[in-house]
PDB file of N, CA and C in Angstrom:
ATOM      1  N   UNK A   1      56.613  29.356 -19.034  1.00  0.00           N
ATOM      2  CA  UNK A   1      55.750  29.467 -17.879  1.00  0.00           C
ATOM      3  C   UNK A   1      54.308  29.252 -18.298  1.00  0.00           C
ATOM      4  N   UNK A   2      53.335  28.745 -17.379  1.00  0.00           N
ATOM      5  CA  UNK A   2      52.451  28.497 -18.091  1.00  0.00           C
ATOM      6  C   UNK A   2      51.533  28.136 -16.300  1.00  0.00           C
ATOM      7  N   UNK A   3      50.696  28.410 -16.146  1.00  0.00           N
ATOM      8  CA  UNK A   3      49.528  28.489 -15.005  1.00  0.00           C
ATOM      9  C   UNK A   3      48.661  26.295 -15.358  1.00  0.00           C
ATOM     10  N   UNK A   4      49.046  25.639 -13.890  1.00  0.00           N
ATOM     11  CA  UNK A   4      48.617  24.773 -13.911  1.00  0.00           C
ATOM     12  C   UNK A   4      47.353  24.292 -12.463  1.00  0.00           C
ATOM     13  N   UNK A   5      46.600  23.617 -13.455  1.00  0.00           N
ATOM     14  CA  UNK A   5      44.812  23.541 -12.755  1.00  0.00           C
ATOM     15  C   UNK A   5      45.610  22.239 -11.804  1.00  0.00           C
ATOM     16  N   UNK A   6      45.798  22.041 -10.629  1.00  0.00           N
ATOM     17  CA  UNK A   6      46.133  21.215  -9.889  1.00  0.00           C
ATOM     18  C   UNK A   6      45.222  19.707  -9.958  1.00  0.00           C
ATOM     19  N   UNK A   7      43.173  20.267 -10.046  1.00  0.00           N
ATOM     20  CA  UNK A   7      42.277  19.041  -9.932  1.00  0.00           C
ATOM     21  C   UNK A   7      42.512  19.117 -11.006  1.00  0.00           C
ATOM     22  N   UNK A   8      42.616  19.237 -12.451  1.00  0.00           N
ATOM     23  CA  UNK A   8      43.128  18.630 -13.881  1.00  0.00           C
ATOM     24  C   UNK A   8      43.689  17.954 -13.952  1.00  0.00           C
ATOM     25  N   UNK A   9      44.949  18.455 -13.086  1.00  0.00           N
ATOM     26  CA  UNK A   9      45.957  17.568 -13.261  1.00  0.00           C
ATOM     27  C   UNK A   9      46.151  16.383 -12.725  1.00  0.00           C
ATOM     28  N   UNK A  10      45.583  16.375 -11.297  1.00  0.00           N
ATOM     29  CA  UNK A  10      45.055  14.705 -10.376  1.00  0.00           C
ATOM     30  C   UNK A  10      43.947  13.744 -11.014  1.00  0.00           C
ATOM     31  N   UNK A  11      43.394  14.457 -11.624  1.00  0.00           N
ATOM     32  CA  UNK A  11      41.868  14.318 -11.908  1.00  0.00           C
ATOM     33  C   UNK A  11      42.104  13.508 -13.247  1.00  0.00           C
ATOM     34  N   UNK A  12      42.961  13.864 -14.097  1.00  0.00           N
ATOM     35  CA  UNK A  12      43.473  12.866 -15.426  1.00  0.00           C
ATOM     36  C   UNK A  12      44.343  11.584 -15.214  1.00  0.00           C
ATOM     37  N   UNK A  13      44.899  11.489 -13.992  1.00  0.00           N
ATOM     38  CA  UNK A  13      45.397  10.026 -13.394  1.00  0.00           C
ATOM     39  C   UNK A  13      44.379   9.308 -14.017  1.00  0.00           C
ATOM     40  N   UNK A  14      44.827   8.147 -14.383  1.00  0.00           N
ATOM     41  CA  UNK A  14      43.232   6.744 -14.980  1.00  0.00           C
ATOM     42  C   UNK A  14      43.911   5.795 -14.026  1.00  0.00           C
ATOM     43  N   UNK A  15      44.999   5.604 -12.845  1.00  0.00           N
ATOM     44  CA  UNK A  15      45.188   4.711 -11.787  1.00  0.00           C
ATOM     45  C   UNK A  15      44.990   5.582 -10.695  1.00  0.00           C
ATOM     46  N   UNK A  16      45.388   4.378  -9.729  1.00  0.00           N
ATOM     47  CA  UNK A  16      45.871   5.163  -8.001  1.00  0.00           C
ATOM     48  C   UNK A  16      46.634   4.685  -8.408  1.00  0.00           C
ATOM     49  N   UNK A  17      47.337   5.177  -7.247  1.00  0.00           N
ATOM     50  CA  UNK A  17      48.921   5.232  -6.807  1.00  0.00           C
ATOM     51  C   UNK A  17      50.229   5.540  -8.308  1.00  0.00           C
ATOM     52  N   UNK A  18      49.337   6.116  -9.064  1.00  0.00           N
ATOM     53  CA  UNK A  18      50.553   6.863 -10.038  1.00  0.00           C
ATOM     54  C   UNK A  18      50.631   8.116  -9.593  1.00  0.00           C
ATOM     55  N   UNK A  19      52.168   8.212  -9.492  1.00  0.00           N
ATOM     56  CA  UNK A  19      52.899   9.692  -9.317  1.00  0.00           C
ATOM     57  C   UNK A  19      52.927  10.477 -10.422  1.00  0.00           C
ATOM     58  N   UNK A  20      52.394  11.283 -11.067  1.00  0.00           N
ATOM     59  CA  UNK A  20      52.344  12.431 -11.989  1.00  0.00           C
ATOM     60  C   UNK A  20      53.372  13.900 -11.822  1.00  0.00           C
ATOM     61  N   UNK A  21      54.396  13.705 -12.125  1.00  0.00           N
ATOM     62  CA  UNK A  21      55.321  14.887 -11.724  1.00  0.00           C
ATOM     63  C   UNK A  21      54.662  15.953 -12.683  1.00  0.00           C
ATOM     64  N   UNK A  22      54.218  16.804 -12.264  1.00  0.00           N
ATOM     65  CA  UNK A  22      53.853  18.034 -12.689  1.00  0.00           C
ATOM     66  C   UNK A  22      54.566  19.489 -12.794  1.00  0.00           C
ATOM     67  N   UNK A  23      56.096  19.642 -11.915  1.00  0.00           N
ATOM     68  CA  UNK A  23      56.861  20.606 -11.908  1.00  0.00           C
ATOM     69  C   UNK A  23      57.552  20.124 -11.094  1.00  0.00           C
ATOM     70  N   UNK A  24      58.891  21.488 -11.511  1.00  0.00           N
ATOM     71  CA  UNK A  24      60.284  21.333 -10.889  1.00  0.00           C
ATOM     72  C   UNK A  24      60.527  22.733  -9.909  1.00  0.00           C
ATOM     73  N   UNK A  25      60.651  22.831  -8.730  1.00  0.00           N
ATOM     74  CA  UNK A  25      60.846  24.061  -8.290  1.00  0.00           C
ATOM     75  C   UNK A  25      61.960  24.019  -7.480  1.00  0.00           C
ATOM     76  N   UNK A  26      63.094  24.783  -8.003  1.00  0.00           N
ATOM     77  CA  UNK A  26      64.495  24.372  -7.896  1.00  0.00           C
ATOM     78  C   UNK A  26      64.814  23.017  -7.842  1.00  0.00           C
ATOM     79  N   UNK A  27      65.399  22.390  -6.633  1.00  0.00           N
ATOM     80  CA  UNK A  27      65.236  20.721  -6.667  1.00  0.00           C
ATOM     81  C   UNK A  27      64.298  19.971  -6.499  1.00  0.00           C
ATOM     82  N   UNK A  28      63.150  20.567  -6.103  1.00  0.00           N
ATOM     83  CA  UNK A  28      62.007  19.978  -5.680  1.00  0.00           C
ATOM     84  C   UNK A  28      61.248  19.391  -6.792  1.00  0.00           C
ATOM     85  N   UNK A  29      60.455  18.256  -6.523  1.00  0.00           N
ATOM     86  CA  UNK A  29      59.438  17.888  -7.579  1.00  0.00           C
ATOM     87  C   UNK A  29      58.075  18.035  -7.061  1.00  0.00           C
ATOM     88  N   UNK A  30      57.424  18.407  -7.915  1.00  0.00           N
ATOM     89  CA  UNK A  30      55.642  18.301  -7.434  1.00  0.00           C
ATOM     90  C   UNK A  30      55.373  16.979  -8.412  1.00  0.00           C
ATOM     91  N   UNK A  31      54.321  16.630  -7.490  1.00  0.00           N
ATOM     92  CA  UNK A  31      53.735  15.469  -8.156  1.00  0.00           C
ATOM     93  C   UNK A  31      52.484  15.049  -7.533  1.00  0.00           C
ATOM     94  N   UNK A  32      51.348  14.656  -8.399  1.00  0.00           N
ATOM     95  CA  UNK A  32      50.181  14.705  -7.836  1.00  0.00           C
ATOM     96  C   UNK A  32      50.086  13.007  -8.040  1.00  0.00           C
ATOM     97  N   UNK A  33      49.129  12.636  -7.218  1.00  0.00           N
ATOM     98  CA  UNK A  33      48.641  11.675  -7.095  1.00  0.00           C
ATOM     99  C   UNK A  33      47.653  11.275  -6.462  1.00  0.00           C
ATOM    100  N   UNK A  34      46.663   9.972  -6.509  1.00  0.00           N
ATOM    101  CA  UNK A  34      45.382   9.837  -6.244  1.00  0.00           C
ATOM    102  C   UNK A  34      45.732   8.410  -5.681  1.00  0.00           C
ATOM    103  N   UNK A  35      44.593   8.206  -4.207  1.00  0.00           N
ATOM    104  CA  UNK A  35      45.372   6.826  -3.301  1.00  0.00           C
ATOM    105  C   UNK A  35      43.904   6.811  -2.486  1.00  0.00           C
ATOM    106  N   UNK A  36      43.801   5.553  -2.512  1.00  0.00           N
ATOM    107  CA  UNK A  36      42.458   4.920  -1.683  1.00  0.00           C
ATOM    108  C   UNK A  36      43.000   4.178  -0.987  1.00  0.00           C
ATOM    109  N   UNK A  37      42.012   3.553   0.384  1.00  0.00           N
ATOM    110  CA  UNK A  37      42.734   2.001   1.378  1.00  0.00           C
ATOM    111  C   UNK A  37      44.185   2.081   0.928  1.00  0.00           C
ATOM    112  N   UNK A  38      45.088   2.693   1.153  1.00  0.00           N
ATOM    113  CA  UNK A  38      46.116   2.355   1.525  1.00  0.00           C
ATOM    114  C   UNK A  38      47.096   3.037   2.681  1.00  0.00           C
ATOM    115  N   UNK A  39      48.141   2.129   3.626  1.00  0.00           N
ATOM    116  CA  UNK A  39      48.829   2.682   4.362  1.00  0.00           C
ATOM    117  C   UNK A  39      50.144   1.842   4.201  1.00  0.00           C
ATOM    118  N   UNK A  40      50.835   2.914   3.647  1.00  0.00           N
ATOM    119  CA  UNK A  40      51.843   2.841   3.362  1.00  0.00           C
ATOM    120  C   UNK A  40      53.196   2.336   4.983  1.00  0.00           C
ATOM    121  N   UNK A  41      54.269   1.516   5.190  1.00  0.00           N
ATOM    122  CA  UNK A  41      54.887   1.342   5.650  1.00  0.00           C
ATOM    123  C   UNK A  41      55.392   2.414   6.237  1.00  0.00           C
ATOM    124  N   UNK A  42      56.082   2.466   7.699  1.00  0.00           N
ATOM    125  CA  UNK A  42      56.817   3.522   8.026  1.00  0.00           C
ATOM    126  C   UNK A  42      58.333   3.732   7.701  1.00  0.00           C
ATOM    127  N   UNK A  43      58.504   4.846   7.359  1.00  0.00           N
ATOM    128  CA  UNK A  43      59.809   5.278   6.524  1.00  0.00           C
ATOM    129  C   UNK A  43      60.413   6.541   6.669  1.00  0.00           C
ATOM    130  N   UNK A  44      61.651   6.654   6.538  1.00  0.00           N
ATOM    131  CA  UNK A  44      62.333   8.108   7.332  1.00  0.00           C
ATOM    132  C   UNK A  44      63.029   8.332   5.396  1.00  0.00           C
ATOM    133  N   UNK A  45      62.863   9.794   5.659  1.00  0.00           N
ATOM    134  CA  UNK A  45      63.445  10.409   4.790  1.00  0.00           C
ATOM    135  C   UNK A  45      64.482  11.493   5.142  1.00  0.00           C
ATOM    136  N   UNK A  46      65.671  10.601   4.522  1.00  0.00           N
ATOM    137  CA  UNK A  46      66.650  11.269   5.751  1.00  0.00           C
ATOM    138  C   UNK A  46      67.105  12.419   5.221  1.00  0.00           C
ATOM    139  N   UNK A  47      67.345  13.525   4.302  1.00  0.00           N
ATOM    140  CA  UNK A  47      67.785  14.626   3.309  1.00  0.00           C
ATOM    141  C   UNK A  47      67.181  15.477   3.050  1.00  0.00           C
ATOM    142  N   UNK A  48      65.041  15.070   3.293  1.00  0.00           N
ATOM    143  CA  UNK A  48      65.008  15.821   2.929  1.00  0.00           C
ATOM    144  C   UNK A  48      63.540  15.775   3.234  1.00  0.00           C
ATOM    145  N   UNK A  49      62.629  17.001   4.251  1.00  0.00           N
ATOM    146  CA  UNK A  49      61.099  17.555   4.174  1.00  0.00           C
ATOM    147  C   UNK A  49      60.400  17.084   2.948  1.00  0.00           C
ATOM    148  N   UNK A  50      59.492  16.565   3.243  1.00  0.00           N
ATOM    149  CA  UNK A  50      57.776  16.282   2.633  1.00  0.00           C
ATOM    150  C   UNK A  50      56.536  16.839   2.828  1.00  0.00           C
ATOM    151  N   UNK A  51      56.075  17.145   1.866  1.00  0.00           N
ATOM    152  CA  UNK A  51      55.112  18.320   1.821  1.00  0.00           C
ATOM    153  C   UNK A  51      54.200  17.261   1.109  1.00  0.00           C
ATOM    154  N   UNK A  52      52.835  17.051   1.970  1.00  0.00           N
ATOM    155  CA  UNK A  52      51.388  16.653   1.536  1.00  0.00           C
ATOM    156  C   UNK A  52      50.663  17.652   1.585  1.00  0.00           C
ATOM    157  N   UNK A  53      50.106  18.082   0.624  1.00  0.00           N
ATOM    158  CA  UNK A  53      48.995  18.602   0.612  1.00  0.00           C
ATOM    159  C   UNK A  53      47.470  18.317  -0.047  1.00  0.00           C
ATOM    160  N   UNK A  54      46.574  18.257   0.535  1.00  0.00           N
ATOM    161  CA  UNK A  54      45.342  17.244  -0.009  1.00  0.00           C
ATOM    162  C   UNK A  54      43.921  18.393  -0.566  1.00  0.00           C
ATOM    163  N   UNK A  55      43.999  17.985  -2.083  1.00  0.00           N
ATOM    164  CA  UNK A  55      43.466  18.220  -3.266  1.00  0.00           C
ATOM    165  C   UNK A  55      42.080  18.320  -2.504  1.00  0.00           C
ATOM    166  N   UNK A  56      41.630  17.118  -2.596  1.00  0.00           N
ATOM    167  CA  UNK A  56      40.308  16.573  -2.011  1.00  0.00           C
ATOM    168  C   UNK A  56      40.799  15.204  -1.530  1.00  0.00           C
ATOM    169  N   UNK A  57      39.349  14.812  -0.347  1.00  0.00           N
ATOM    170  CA  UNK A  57      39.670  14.156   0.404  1.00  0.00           C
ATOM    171  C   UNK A  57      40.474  13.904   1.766  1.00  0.00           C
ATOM    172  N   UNK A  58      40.820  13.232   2.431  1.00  0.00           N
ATOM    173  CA  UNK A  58      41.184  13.478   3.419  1.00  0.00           C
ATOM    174  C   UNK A  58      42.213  12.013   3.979  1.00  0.00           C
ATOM    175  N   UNK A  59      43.443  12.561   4.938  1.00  0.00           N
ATOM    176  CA  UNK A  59      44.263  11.281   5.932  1.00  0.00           C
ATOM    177  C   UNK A  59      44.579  11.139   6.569  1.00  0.00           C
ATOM    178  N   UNK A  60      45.402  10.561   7.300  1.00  0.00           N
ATOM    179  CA  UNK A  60      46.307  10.523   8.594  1.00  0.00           C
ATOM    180  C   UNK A  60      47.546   9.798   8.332  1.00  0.00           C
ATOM    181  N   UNK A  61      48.253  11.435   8.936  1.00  0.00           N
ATOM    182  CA  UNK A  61      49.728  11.128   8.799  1.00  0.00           C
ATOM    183  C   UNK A  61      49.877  10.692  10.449  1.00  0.00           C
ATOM    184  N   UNK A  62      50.420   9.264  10.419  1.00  0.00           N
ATOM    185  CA  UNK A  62      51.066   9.445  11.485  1.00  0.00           C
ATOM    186  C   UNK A  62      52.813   8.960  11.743  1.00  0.00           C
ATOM    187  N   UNK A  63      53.129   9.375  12.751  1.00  0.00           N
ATOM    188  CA  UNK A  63      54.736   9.474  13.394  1.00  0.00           C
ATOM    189  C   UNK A  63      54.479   8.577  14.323  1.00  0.00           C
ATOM    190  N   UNK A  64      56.033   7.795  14.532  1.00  0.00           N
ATOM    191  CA  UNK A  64      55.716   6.978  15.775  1.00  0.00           C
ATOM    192  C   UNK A  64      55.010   7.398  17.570  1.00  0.00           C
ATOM    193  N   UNK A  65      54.796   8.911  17.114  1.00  0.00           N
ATOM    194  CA  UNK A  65      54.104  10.387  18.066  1.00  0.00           C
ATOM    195  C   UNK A  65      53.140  10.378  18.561  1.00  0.00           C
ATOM    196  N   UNK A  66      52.584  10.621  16.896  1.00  0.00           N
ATOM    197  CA  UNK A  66      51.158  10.791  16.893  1.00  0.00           C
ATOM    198  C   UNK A  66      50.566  10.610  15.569  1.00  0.00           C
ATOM    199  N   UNK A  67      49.080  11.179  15.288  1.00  0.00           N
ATOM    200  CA  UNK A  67      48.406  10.829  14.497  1.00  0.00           C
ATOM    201  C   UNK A  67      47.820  12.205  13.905  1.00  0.00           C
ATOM    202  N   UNK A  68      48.054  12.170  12.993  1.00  0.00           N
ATOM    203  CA  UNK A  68      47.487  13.746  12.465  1.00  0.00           C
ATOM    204  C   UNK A  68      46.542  13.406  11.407  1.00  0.00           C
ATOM    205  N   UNK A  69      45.139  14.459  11.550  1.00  0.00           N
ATOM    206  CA  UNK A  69      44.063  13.994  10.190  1.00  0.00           C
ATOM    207  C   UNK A  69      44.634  15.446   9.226  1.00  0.00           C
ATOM    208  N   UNK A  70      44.798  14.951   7.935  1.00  0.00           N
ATOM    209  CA  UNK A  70      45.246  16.272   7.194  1.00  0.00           C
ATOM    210  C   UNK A  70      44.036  16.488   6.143  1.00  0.00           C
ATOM    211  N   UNK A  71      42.894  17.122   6.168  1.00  0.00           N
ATOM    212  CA  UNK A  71      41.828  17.651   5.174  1.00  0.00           C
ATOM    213  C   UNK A  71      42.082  18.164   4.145  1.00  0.00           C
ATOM    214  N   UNK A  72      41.222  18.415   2.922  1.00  0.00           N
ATOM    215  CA  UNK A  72      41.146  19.379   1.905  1.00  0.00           C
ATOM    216  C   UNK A  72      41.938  20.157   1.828  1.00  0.00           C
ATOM    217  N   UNK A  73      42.442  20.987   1.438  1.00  0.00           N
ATOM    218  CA  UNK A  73      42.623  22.199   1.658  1.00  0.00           C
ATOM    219  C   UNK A  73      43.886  22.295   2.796  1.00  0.00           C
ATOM    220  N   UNK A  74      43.901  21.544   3.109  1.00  0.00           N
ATOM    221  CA  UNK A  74      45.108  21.658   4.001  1.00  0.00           C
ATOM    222  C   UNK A  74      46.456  21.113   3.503  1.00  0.00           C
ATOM    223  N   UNK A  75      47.400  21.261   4.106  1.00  0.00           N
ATOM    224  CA  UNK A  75      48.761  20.651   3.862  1.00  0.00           C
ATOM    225  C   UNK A  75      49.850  20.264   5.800  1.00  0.00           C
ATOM    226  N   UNK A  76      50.557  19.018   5.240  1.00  0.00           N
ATOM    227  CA  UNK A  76      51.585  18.798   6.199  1.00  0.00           C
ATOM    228  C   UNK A  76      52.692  18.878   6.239  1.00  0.00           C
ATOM    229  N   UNK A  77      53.593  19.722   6.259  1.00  0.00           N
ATOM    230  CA  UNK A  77      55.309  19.128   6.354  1.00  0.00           C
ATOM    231  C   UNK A  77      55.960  17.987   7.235  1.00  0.00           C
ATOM    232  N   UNK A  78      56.189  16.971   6.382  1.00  0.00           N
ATOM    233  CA  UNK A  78      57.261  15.315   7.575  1.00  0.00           C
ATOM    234  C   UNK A  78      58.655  16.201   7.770  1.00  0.00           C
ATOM    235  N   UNK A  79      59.256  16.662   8.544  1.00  0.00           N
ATOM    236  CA  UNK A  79      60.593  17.040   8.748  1.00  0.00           C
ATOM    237  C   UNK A  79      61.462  16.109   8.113  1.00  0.00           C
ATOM    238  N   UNK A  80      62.381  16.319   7.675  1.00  0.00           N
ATOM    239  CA  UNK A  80      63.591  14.874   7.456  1.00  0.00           C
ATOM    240  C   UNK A  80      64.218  14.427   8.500  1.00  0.00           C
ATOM    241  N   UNK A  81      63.973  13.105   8.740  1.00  0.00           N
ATOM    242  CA  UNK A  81      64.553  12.592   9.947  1.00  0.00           C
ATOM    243  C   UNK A  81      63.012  11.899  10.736  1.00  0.00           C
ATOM    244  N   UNK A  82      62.163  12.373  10.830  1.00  0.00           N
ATOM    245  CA  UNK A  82      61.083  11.566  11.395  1.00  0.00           C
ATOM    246  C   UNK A  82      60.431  10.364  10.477  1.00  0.00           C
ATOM    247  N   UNK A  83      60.276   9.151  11.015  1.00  0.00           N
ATOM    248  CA  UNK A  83      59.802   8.230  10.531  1.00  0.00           C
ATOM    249  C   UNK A  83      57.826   8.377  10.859  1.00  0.00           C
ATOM    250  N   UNK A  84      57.430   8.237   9.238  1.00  0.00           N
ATOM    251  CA  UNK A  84      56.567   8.472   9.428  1.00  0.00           C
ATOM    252  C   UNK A  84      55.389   7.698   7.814  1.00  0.00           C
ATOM    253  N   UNK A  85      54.081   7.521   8.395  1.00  0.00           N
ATOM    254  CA  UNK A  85      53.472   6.746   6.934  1.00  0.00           C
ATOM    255  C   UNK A  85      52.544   7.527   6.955  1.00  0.00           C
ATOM    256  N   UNK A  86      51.944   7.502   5.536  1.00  0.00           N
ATOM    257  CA  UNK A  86      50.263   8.038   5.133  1.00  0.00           C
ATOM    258  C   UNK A  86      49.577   6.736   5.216  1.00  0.00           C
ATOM    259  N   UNK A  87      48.056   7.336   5.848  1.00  0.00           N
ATOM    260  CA  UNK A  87      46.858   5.939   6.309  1.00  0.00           C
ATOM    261  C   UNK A  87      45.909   7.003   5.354  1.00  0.00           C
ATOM    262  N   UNK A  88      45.530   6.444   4.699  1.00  0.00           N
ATOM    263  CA  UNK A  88      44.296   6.760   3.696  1.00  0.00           C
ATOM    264  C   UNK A  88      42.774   5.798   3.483  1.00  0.00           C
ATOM    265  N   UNK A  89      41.972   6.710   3.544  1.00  0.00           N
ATOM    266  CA  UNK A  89      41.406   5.104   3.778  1.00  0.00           C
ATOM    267  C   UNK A  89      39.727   5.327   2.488  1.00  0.00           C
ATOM    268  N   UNK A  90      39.973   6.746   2.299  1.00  0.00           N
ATOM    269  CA  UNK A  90      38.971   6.993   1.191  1.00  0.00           C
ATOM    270  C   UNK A  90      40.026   7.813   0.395  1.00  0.00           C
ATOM    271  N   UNK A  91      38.939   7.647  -1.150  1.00  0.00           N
ATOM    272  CA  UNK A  91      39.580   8.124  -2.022  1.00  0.00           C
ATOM    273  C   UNK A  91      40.109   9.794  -1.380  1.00  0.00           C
ATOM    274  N   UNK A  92      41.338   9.952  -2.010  1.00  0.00           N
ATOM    275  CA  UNK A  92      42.292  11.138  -1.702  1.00  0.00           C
ATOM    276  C   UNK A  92      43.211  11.532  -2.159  1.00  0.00           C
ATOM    277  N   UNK A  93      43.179  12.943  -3.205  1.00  0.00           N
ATOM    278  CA  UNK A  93      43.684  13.656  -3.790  1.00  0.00           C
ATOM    279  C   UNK A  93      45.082  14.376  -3.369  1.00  0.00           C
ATOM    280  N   UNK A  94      46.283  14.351  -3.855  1.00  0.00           N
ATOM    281  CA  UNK A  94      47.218  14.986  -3.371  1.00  0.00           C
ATOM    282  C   UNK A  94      48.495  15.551  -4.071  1.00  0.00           C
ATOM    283  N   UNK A  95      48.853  16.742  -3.857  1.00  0.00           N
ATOM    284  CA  UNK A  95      50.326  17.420  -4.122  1.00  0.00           C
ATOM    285  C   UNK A  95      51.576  16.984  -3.080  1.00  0.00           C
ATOM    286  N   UNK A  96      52.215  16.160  -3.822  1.00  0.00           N
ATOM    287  CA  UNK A  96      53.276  16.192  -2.904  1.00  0.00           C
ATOM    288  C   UNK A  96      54.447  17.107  -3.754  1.00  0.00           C
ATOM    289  N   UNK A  97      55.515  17.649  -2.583  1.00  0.00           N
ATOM    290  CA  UNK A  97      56.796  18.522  -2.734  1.00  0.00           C
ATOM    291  C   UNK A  97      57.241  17.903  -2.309  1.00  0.00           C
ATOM    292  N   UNK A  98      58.711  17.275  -2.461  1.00  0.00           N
ATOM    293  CA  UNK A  98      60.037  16.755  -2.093  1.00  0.00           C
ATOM    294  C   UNK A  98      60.891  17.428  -2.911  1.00  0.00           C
ATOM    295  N   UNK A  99      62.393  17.053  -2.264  1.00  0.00           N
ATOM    296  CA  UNK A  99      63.466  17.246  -2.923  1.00  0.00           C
ATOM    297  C   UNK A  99      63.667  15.838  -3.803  1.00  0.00           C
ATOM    298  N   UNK A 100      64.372  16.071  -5.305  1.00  0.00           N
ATOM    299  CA  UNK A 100      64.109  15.318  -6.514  1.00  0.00           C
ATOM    300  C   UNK A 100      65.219  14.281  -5.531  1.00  0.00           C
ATOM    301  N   UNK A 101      64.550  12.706  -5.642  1.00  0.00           N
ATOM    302  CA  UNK A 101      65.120  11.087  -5.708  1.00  0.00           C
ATOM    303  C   UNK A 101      64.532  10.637  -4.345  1.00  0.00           C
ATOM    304  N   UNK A 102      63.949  11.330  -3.413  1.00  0.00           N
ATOM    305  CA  UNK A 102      63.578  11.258  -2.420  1.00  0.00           C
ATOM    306  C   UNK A 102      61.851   9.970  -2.100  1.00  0.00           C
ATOM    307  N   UNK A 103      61.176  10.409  -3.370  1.00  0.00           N
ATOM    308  CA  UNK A 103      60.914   9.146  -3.732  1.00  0.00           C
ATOM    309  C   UNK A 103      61.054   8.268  -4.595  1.00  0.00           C
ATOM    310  N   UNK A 104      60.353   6.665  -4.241  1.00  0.00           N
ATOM    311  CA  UNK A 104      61.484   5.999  -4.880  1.00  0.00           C
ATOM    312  C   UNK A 104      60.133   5.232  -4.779  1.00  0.00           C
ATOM    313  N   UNK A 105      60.246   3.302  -5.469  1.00  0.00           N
ATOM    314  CA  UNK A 105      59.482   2.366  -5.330  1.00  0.00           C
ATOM    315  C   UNK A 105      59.314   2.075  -3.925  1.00  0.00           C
ATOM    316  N   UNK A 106      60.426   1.779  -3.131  1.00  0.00           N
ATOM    317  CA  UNK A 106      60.695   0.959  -1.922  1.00  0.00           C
ATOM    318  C   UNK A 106      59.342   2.069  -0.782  1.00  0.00           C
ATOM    319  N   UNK A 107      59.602   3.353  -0.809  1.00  0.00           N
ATOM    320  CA  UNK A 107      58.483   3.962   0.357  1.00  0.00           C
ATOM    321  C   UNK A 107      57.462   4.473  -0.293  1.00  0.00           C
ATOM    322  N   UNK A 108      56.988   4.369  -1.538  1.00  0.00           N
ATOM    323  CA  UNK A 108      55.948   5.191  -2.511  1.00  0.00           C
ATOM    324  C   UNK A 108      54.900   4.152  -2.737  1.00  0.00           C
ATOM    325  N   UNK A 109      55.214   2.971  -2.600  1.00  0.00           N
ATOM    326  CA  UNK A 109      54.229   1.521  -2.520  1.00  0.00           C
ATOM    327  C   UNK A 109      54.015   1.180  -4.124  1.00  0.00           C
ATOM    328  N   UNK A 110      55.813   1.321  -5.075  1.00  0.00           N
ATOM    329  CA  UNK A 110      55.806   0.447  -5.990  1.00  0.00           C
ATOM    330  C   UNK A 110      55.712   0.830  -6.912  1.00  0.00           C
ATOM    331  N   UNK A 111      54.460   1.898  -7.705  1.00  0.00           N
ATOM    332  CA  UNK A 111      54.486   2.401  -8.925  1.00  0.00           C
ATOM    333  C   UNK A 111      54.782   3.602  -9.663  1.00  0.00           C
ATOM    334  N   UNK A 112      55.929   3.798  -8.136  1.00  0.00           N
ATOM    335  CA  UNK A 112      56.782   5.383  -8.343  1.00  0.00           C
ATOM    336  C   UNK A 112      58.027   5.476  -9.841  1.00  0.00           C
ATOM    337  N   UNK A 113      58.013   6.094 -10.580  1.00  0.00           N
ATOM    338  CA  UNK A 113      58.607   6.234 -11.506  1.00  0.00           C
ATOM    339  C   UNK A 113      59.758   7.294 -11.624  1.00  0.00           C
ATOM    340  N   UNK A 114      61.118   6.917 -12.067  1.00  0.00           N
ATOM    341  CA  UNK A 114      62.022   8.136 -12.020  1.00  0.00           C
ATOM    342  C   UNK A 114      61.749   8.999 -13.710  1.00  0.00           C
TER     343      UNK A 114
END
């Protein structure tokens, strides 16, 4: 066990869009990552809830619904089963939680790593 600095850990990325798995909590993976101008395709995750939560910086999740801005300090759960993308459009810091295989290249925009 060991206590981890979350902006350390985003903050030592030297790309965007690398996924940094940082822990395992039961099946779940954390993984931080750092993402500018990008909006990712819309995509359903069918098995399994997504958890954004934003380091620094700021986005919009939206659903074919609606449009949600998710800030600092804040976090979103995607239910499984809703199709839905991240719009980022300044630099933006983030923890994501999934259940482990859930991401992949095809909805992560490519430089997702197992």
């Amino acid at each position: 066990m060991k206590a981890i600095n979350l902006m350390d850990e985003v903050s030592s990325l030297e790309e965007l869009y690398v996924y940094k798995k940082i822990g395992i909590l039961n099946d779940n993976v954390l993984s931080v990552v750092q993402v500018e101008n990008r909006t990712l395709d819309f995509h359903v995750h069918e098995d399994s809830d997504e958890l954004f939560y934003v380091i620094e910086g700021s986005f919009y999740l939206e659903t074919e619904k609606k449009k949600i801005k998710v800030n600092a300090g804040e976090y979103i759960i995607v239910p499984k089963g809703i199709r839905h993308r991240p719009v980022v459009t300044q630099l933006t810091k983030f923890l994501m939680i999934e259940l482990a295989g859930t991401l992949n290249k095809e909805n992560s925009g490519d430089k997702y790593e197992d």
